[in-house]
Protein backbone atom coordinates (compact mmCIF):
# COMPACT_ATOMS: atom_id res chain seq x y z
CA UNK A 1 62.08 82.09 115.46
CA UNK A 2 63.65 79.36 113.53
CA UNK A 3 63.60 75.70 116.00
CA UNK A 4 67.06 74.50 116.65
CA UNK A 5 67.52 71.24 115.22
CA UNK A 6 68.68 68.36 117.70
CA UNK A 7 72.36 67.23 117.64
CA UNK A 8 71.46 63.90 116.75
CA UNK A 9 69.97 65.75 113.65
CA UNK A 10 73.34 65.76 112.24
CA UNK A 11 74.09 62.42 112.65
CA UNK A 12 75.22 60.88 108.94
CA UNK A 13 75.74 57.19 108.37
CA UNK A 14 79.48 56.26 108.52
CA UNK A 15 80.25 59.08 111.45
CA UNK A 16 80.67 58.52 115.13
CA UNK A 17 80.42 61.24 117.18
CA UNK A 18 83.51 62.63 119.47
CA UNK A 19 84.44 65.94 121.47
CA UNK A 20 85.81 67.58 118.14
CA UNK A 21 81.90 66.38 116.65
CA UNK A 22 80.84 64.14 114.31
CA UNK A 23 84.13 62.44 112.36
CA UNK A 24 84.30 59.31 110.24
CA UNK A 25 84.16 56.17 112.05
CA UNK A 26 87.66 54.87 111.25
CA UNK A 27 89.14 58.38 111.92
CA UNK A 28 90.68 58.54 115.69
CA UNK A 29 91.37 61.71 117.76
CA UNK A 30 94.12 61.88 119.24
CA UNK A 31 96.02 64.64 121.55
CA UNK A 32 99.04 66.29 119.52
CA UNK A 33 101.58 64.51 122.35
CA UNK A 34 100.16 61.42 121.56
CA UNK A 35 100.99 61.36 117.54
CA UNK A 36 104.31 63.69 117.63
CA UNK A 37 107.82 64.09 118.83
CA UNK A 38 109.49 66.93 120.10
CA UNK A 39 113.36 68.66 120.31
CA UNK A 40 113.35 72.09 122.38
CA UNK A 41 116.04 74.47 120.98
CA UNK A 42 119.30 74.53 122.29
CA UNK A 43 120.27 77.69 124.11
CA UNK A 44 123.48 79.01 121.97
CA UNK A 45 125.98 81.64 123.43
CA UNK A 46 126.36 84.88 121.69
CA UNK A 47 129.93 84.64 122.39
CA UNK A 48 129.68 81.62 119.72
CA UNK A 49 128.37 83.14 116.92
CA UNK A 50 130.29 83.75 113.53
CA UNK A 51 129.33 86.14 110.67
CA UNK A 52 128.98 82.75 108.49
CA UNK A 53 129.10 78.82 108.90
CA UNK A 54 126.33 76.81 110.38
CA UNK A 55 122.70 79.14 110.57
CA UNK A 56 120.83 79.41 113.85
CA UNK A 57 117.31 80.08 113.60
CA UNK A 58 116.36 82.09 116.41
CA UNK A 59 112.69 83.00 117.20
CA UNK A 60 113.16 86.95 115.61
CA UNK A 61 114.27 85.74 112.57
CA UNK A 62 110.71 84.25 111.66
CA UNK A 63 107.93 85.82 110.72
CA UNK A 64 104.08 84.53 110.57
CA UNK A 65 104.52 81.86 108.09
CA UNK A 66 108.37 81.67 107.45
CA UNK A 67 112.05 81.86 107.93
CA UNK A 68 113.38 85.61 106.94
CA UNK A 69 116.51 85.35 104.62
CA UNK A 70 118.38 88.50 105.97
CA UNK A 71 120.49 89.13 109.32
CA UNK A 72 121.38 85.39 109.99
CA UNK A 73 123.34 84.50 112.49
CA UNK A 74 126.02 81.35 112.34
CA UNK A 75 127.80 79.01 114.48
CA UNK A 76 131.25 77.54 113.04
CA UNK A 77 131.06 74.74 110.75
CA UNK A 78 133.42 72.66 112.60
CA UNK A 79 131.47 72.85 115.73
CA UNK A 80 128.34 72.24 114.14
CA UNK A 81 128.64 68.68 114.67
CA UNK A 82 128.09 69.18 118.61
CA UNK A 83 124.63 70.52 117.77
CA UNK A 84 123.46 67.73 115.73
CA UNK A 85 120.46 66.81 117.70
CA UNK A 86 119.14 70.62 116.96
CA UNK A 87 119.25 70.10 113.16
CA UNK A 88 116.22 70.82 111.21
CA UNK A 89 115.11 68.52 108.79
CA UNK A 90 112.98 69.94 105.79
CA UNK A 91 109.18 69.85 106.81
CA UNK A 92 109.96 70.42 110.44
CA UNK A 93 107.80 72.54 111.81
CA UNK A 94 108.92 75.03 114.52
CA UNK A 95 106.74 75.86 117.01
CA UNK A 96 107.32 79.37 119.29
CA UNK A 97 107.14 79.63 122.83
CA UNK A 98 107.33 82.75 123.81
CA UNK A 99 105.95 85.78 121.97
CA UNK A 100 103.09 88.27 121.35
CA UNK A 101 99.18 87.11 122.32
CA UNK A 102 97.34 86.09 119.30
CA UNK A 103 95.91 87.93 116.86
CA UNK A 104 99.94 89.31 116.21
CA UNK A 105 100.56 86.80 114.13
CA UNK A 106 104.10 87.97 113.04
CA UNK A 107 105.36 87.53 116.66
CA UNK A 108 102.76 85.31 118.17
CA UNK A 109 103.47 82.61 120.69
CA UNK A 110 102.94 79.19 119.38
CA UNK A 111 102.51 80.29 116.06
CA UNK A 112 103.81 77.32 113.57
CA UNK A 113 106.68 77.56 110.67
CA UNK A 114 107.22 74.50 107.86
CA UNK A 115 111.23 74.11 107.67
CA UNK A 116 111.96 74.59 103.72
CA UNK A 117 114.87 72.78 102.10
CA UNK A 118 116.27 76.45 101.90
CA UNK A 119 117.07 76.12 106.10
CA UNK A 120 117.19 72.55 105.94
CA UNK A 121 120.38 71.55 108.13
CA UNK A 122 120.35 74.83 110.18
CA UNK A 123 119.97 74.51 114.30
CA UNK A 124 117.26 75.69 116.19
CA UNK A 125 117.51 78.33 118.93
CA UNK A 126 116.12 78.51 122.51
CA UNK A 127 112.16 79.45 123.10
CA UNK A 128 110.77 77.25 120.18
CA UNK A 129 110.28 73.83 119.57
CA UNK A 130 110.83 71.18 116.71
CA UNK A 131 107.71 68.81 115.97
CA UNK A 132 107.81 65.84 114.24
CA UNK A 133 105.03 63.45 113.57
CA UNK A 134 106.03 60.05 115.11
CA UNK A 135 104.26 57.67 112.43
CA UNK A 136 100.57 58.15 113.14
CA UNK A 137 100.22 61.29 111.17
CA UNK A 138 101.56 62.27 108.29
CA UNK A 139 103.77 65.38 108.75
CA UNK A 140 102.77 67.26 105.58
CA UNK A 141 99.41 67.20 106.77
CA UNK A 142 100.52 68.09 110.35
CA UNK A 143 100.59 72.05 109.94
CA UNK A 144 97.36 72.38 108.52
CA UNK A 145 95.30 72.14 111.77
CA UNK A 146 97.56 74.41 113.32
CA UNK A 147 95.95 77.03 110.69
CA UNK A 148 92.70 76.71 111.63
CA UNK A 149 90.50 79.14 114.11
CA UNK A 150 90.18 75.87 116.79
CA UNK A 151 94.27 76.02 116.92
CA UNK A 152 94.54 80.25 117.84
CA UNK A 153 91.39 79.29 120.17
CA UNK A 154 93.65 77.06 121.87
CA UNK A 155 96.54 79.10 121.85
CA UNK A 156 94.36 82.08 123.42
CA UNK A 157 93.22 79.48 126.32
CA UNK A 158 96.95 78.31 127.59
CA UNK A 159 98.87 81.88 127.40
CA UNK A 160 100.72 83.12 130.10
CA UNK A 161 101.98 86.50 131.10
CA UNK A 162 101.98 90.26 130.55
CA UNK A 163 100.79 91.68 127.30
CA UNK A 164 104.37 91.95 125.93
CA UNK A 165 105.80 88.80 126.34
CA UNK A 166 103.58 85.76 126.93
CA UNK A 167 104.65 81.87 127.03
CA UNK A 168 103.18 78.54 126.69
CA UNK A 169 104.06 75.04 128.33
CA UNK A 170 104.59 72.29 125.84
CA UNK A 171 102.13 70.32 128.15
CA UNK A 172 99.43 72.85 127.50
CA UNK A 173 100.33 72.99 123.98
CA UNK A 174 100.03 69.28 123.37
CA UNK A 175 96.48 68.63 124.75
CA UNK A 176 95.71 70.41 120.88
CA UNK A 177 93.49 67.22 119.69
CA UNK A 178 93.91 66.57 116.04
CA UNK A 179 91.16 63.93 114.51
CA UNK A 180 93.22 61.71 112.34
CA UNK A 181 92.17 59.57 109.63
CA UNK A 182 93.88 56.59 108.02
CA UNK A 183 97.36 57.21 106.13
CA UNK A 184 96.43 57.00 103.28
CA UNK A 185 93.27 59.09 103.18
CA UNK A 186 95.64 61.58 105.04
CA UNK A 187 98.45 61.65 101.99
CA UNK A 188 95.53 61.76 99.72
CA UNK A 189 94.31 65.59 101.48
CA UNK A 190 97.49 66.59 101.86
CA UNK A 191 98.58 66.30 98.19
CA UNK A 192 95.12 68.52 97.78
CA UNK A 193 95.99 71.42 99.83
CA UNK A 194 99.33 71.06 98.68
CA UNK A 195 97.95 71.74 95.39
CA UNK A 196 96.21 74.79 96.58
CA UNK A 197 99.35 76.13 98.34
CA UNK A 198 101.31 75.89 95.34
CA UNK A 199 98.57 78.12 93.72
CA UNK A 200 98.89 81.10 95.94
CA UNK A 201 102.72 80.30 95.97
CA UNK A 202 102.67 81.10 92.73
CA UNK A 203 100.32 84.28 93.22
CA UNK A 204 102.93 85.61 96.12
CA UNK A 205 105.62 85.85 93.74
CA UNK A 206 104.02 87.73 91.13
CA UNK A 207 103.41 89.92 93.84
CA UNK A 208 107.54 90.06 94.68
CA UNK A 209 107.72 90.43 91.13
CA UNK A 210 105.48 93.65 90.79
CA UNK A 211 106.70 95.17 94.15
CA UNK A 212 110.38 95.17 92.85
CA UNK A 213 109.25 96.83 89.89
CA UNK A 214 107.42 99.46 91.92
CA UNK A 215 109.97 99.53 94.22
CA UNK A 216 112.16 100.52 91.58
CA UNK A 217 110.10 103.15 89.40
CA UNK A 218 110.14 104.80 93.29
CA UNK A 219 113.22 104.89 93.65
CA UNK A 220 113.68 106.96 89.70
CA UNK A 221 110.78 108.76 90.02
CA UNK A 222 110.92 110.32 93.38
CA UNK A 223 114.13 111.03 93.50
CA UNK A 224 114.38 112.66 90.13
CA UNK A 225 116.33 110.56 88.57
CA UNK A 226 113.74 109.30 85.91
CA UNK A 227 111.64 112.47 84.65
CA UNK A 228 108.56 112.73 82.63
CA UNK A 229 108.97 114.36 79.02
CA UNK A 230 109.13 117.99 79.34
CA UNK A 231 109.45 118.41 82.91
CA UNK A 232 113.18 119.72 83.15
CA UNK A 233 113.20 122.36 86.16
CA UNK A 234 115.26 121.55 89.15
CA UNK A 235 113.31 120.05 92.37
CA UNK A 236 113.04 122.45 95.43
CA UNK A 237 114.14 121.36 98.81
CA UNK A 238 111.50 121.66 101.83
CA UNK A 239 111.18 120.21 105.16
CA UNK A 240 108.25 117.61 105.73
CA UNK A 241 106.28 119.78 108.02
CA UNK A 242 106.72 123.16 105.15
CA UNK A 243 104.85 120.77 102.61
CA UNK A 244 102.10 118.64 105.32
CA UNK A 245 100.45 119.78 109.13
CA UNK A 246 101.75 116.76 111.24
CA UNK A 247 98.86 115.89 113.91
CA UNK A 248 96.52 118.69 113.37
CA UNK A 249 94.77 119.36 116.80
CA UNK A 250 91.48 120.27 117.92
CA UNK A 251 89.39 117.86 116.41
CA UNK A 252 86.73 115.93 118.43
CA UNK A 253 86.26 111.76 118.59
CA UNK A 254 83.02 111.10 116.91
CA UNK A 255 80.68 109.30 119.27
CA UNK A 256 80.90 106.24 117.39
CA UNK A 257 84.09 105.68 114.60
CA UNK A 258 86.12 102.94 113.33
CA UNK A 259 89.65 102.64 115.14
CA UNK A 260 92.49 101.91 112.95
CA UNK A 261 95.32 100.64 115.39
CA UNK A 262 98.78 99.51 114.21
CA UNK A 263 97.87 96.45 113.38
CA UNK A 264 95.25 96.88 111.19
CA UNK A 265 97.24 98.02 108.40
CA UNK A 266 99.32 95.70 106.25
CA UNK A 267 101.44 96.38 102.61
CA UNK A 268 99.64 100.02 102.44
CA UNK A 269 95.98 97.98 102.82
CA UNK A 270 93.37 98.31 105.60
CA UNK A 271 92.94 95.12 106.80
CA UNK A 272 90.66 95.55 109.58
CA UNK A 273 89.21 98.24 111.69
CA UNK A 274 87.43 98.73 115.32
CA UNK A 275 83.96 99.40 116.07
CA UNK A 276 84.21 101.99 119.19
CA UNK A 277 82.65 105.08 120.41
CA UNK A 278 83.91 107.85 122.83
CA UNK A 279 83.47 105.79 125.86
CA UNK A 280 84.90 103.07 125.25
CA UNK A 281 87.97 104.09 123.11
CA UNK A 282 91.11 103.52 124.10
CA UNK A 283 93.94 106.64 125.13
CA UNK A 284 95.85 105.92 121.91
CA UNK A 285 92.80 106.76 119.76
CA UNK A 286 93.56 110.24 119.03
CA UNK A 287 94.07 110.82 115.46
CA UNK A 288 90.60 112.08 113.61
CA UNK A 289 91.15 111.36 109.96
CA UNK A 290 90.14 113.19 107.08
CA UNK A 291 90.07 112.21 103.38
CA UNK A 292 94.04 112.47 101.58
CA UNK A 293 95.28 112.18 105.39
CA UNK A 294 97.95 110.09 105.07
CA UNK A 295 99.36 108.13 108.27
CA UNK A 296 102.99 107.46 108.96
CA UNK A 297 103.86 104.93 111.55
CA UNK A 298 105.97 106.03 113.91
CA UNK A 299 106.70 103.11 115.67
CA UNK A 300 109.13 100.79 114.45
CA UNK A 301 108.78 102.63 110.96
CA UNK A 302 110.91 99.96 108.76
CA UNK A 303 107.49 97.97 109.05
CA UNK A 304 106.51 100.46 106.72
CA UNK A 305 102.30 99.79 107.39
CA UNK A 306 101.78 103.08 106.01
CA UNK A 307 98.74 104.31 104.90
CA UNK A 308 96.53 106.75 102.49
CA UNK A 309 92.98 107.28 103.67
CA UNK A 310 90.31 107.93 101.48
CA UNK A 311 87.49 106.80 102.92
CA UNK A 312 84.24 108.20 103.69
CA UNK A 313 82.87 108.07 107.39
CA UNK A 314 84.10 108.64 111.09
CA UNK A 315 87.75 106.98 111.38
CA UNK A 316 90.09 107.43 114.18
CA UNK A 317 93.87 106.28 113.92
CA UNK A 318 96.01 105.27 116.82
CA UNK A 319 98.93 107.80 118.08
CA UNK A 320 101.07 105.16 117.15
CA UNK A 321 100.84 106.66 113.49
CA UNK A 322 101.72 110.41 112.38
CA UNK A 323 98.76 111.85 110.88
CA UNK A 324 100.03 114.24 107.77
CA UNK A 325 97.46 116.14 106.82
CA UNK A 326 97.86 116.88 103.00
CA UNK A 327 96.16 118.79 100.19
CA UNK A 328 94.58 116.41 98.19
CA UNK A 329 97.09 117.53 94.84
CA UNK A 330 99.91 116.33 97.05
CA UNK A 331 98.44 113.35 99.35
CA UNK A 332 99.47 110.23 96.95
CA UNK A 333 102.42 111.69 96.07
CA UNK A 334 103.45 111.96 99.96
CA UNK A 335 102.42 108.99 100.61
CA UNK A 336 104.54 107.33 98.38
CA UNK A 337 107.60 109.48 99.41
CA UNK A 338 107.45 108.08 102.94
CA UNK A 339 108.42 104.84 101.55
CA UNK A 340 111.95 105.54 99.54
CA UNK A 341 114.32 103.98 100.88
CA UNK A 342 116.55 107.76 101.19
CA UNK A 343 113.20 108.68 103.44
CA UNK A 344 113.06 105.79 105.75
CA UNK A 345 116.67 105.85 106.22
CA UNK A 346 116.77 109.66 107.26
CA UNK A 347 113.82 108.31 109.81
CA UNK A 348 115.58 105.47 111.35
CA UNK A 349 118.66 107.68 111.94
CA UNK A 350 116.44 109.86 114.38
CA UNK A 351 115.06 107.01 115.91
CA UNK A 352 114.88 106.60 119.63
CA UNK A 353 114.28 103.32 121.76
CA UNK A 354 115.79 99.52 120.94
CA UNK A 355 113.07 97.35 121.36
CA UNK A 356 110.69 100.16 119.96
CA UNK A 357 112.11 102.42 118.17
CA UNK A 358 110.23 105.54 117.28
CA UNK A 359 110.69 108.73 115.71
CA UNK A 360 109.25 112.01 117.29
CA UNK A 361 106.52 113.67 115.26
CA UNK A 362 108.39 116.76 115.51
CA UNK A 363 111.53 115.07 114.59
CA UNK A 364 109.81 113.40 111.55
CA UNK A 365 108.69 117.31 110.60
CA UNK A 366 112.38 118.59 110.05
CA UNK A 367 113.33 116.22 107.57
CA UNK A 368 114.43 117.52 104.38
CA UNK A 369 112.92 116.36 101.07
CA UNK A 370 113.27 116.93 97.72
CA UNK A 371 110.26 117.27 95.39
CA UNK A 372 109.13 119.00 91.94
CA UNK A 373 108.00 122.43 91.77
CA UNK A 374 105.22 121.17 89.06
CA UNK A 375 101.88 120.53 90.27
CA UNK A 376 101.54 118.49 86.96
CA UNK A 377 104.44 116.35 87.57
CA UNK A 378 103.58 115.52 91.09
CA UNK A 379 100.15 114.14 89.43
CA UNK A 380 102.38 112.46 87.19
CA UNK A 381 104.57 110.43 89.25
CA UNK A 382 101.45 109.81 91.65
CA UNK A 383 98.89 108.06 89.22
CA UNK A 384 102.01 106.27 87.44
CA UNK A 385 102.63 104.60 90.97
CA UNK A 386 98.54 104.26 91.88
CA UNK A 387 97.72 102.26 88.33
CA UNK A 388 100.93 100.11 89.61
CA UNK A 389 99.43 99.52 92.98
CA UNK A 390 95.73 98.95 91.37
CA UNK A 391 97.95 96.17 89.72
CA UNK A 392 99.17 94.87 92.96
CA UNK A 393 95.71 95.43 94.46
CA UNK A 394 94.56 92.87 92.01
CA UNK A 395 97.24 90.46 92.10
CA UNK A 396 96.32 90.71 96.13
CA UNK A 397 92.74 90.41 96.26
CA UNK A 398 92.88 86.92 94.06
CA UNK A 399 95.55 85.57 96.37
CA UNK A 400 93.43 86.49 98.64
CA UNK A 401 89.99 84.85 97.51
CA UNK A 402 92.51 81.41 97.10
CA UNK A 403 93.25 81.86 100.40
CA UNK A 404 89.91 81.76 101.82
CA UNK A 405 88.91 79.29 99.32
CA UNK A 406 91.63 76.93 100.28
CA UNK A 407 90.76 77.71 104.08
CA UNK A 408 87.13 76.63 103.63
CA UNK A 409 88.34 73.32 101.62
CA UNK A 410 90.80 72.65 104.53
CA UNK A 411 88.20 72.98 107.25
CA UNK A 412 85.72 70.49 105.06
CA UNK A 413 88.75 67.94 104.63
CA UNK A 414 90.31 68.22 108.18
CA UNK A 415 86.66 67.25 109.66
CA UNK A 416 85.91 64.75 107.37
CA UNK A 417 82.87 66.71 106.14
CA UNK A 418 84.32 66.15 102.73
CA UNK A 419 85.55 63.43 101.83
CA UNK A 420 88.71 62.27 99.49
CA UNK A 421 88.62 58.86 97.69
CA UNK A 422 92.33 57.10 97.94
């Protein structure tokens, strides 16, 4: 057994210790009330809003890192002025207040948003928060410790409520210490991971770039409208559950598997799985997969966290998804069908809920689809669209490795492990 070194072990000349550990000695720590101002959002009356003017960011029009650009709502421009104190600025950040437990980062309470010049001048909404650093800390280096693991730990301790909806008090919230070091050391570390961000900035939107273009050989290929040379015969039209068996019963759980749930799925990747076994697995673990299975989610299905599995071992998929089970000539070329936009919109339409919609598996089963009666052109349009999403695969995992490089950096600078010279 290896001895555990001593605290004092770690000691290094020119570091003092503190309750976040050791930090330089002329770095401070500081609780995030101490160094920042706040502005909770004004509550605005639906009766008030106006299909253009003045935006008003309201919590469900952000997502884990950002402001979406579509289904804005608006006040009138010439009563704007009365909202003046709820302005953003650009570099804000907006902080939630209500929302999902972490790890749901896309709807997570106290998750953190940087205000872009793009929303610069719109007003903030009820249920979040504006933050502004009040001198002692720079506010482009504010948001990154609210990216780190200590900040989601934090957020974890001071939630309250059911598992829907959960809330935090901006007194809980601002007990988040934050170890600060001078001004201009702090400039000096943002400019660095400002560097970095631009990086995988730049990554992200070769991504866009390559999902529009898949997005639009989709839309020609698997609709017909773009055919392969010498494929000229007309497409036959079958119902879903004519081509695929939709939840195929009488399989077993495995004693021991890997759970995916709905959240472990994102842009057609497998993100993360479970480590459970028959005893401890939850009700919605139903779905036994086998290889070319492909999974359809079936709640709130304009998320699209689709998926084709191909994997080898015990997996089990939550009931949240529709399990298609497919031939494996057919399985890619399903799974991309799911995702036309003439597909998802036939879904939607049968839809049943508001706050989580869903479509019944045997609903989903009686849609009509179009497809070719070639076995070689299904191939066809199938490994055209798999090479492009190798592509994106690629384009992904670097962004990726950027990420966690950057990540690693910022938890070296943020500590004053590493150290910048200004």
């Amino acid at each position: 057994m290896k001895a555990v070194k001593s605290d004092t072990a770690f000691q290094k000349e020119g570091y003092k210790k503190t309750k976040l550990g050791w930090i330089p000695e002329n770095w401070e720590v500081k609780a995030l009330g101490d160094c920042t101002s706040y502005i909770k959002g004004f509550a605005f009356k639906s009766k008030d809003y106006k299909s253009e003017g003045v935006r008003v960011i309201r919590i469900s029009d952000t997502n884990a890192n950002s402001i979406k650009k579509i289904n804005g709502i608006y006040i009138s421009i010439e009563n704007a002025h009365l909202y003046s104190k709820w302005k953003l600025k650009k570099n804000d950040l907006i902080f939630t207040t209500v929302g999902s437990r972490p790890p749901l980062y896309e709807s997570m309470v106290g998750k953190v948003i940087k205000v872009t010049q793009e929303n610069e001048n719109s007003l903030l909404n009820q249920n979040a928060v504006i933050i502004r650093g009040n001198g002692m800390i720079s506010q482009k280096l504010l948001l990154y410790f609210f990216k780190q693991k200590r900040y989601l730990n934090h957020i974890e301790a001071i939630v309250r409520g059911n598992a829907n909806q959960v809330s935090i008090t901006l007194k809980e919230l601002f007990k988040f210490t934050l170890p600060i070091p001078p001004l201009p050391e702090q400039q000096k570390i943002a400019s660095i991971l400002n560097t970095w961000d631009k990086a995988i900035d730049a990554q992200e939107q070769l991504i866009a770039q390559k999902q529009e273009l898949k997005k639009g050989l989709m839309q020609q290929l698997l609709t017909g409208k773009k055919r392969f040379d010498g494929f000229s015969e007309d497409w036959e039209e079958v119902r879903l559950n004519e081509l695929v068996k939709i939840n195929p019963k009488g399989e077993d759980l495995p004693k021991e598997f890997n759970y995916i749930s709905l959240e472990s799925v994102k842009n057609g990747l497998l993100k993360s799985t479970l480590a459970l076994n028959k005893t401890n697995a939850p009700s919605r673990a139903q779905r036994v997969l086998q290889r070319d299975d492909v999974l359809f989610q079936t709640v709130r299905p304009y998320q699209m966290n689709n998926y084709y599995f191909d994997l080898a071992g015990n997996y089990v998929a939550s009931t949240g998804y529709a399990q298609l089970r497919c031939s494996s000539e057919i399985a890619k070329f399903v799974y991309y069908l799911i995702h036309t936009e003439q597909f998802v919109n036939k879904v939607l339409s049968r839809c049943t809920g508001s706050n989580y919609p869903a479509i019944n598996p045997s609903s989903l089963g009686k849609i009509k689809i179009r497809i070719p009666m070639s076995k070689s052109e299904k191939l066809m349009i199938s490994d055209l669209l798999t090479d492009v999403d190798e592509e994106l695969n690629n384009l992904l995992k670097k962004t990726n490795q950027y990420i966690e490089q950057k990540q690693g950096l910022m938890q070296q600078l943020l500590t004053g492990q590493k150290r910048v010279r200004v």
